[in-house]
Protein backbone atom coordinates (compact mmCIF):
# COMPACT_ATOMS: atom_id res chain seq x y z
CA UNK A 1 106.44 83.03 113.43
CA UNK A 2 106.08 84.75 116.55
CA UNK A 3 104.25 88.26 117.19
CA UNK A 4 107.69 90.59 116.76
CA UNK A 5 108.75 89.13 112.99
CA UNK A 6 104.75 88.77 112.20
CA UNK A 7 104.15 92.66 113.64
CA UNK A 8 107.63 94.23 111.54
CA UNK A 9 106.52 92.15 108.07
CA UNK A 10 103.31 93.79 108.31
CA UNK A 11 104.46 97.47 108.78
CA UNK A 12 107.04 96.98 105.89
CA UNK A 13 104.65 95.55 103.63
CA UNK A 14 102.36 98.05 104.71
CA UNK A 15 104.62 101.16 104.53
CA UNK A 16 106.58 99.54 101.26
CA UNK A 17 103.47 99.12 99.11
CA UNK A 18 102.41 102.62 100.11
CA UNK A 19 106.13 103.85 98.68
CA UNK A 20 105.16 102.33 95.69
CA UNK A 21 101.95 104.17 95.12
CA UNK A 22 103.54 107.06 96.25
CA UNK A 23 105.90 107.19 93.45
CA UNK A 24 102.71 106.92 91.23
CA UNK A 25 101.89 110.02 92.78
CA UNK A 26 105.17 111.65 92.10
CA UNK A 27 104.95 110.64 88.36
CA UNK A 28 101.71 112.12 87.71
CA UNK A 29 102.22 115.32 89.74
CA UNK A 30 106.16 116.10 90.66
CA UNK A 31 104.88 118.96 92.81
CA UNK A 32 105.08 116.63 95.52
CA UNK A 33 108.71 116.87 95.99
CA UNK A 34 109.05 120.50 96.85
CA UNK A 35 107.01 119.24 100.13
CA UNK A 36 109.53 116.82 101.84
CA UNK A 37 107.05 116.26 105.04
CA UNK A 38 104.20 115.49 103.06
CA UNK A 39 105.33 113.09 101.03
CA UNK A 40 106.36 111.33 104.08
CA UNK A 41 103.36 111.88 105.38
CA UNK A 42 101.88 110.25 102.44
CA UNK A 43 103.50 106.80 103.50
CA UNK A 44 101.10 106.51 106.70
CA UNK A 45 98.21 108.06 105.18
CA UNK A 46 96.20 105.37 104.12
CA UNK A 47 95.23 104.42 107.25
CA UNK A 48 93.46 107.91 107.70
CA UNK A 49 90.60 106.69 105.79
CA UNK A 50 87.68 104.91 107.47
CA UNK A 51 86.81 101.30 105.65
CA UNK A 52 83.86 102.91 104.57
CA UNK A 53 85.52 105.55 102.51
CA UNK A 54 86.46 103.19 99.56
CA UNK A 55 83.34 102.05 98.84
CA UNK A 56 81.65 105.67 99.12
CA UNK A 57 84.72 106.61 96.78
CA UNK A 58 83.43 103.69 94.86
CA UNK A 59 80.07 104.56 94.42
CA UNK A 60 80.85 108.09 93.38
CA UNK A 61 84.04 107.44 90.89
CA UNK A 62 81.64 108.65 88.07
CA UNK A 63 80.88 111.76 89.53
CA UNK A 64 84.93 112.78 89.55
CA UNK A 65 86.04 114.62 86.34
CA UNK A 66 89.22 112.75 86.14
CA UNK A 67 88.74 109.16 87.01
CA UNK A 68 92.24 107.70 86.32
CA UNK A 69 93.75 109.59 89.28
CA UNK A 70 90.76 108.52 91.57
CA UNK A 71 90.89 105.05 91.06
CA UNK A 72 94.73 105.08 91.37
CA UNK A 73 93.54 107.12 94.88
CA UNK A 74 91.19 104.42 96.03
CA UNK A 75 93.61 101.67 95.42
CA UNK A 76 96.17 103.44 97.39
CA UNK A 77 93.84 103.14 100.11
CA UNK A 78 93.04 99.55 99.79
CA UNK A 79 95.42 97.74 98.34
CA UNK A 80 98.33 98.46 100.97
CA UNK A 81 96.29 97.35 103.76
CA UNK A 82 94.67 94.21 102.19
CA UNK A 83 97.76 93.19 101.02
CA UNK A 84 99.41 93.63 104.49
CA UNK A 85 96.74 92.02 106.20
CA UNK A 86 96.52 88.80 104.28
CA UNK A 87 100.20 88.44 104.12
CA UNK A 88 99.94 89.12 108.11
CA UNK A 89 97.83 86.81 108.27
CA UNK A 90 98.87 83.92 106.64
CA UNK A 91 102.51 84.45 108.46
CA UNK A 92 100.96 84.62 112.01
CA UNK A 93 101.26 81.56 114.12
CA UNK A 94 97.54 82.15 115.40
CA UNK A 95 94.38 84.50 114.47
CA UNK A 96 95.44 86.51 117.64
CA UNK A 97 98.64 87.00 116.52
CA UNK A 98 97.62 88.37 113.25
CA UNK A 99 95.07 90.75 114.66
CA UNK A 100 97.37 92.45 116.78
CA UNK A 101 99.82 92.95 114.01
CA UNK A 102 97.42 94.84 111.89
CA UNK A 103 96.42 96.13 114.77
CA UNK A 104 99.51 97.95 115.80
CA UNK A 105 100.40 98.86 112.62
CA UNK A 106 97.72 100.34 111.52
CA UNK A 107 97.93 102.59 115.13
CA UNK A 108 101.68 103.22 114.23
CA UNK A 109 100.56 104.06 111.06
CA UNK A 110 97.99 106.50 112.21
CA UNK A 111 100.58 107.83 115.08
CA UNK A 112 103.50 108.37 111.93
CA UNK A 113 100.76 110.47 110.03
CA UNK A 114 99.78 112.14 113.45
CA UNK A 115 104.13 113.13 114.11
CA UNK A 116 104.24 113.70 110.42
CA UNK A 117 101.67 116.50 110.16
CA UNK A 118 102.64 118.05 113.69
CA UNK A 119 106.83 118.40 113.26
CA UNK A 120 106.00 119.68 109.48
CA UNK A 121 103.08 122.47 110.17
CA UNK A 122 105.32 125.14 109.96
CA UNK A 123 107.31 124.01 106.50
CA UNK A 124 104.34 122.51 104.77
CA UNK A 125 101.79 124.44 103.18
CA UNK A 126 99.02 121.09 102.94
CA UNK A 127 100.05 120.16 106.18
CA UNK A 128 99.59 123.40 108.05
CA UNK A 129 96.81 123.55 106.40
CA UNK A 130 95.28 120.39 107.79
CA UNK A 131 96.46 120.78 111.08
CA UNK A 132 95.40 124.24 111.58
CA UNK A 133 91.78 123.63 110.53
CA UNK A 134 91.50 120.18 112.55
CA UNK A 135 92.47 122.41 115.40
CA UNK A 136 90.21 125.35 114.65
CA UNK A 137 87.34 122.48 114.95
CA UNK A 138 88.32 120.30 117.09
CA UNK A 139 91.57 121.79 119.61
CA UNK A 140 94.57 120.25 120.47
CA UNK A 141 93.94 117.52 122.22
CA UNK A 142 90.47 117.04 119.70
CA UNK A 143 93.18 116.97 116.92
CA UNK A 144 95.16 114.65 118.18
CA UNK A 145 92.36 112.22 118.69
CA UNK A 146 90.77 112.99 115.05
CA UNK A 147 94.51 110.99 113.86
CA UNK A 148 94.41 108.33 115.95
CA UNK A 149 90.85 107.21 115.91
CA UNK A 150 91.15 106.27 111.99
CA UNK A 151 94.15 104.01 112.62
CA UNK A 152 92.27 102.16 115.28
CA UNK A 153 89.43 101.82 113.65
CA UNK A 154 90.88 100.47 110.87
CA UNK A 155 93.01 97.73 112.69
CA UNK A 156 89.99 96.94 114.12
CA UNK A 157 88.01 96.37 110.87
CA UNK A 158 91.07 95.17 108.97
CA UNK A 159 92.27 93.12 111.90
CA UNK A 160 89.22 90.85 111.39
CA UNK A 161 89.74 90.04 108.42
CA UNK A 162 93.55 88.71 109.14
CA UNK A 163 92.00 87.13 112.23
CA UNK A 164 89.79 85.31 109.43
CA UNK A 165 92.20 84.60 107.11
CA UNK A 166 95.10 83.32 109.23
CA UNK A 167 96.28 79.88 109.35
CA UNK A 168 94.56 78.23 112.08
């Protein structure tokens, strides 16, 4: 399968698993859905969070007062992009090809979440939130980096592993 049908599998695994945990999210808190741009937002999110954030998460789950929504929090970080990433992986002609699917997906992703919170600053409360304390910290252009660096990083990290698990 070449890079084009490898690369558009991946994002709609990717962005179609997170849609599922995002209606988890909606069932157990329907506040959501007064906030249209951050529950979109919430379909490229994932990729926000460094590799190393699960297993910190992991390592403190005791610590959180209610540990059902936490878990179901940590699995909405990893389970999207392992899932992706194997899948991407084992449909891939070649290790390359696999890598740079995740790759670019996980940098779409990132780049989605970046649009996401800067078109819906002014109409949503978490995301003006975000955004206007990212900026206070880091300024504009400092902001803009603090959303894409995530995404590469993790199509990096994740793109190894499809690299490793791919057919050939």
């Amino acid at each position: 399968m070449n890079f084009i049908k490898t690369f558009l599998i991946t994002l709609s695994i990717y962005i179609g698993i997170n849609a599922v945990f995002l209606v988890i999210a909606i069932l157990i808190s329907p506040a959501f859905l007064n906030d249209i741009f951050f529950v979109v937002s919430i379909l490229f999110a994932a990729t926000m969070n460094l590799p190393g954030n699960f297993l910190l998460g992991f390592i403190t789950l005791h610590l959180v007062p209610d540990s059902i929504i936490a878990l179901i929090s940590m699995l909405a970080i990893l389970v999207p992009t392992l899932v992706a990433v194997i899948i991407g992986a084992r449909i891939g002609d070649s290790g390359k090809i696999s890598f740079l699917s995740w790759f670019l997906t996980a940098v779409i992703s990132s780049v989605g979440f970046l649009l996401c919170v800067f078109l819906g600053q002014n109409t949503s409360l978490y995301l003006g939130g975000d955004w206007a304390s990212n900026e206070f910290f880091y300024g504009f252009v400092g902001t803009i980096m603090f959303y894409i660096i995530p995404g590469i990083a993790n199509g990096l990290f994740f793109g190894c592993f499809s690299f490793l698990f791919s057919k050939d």
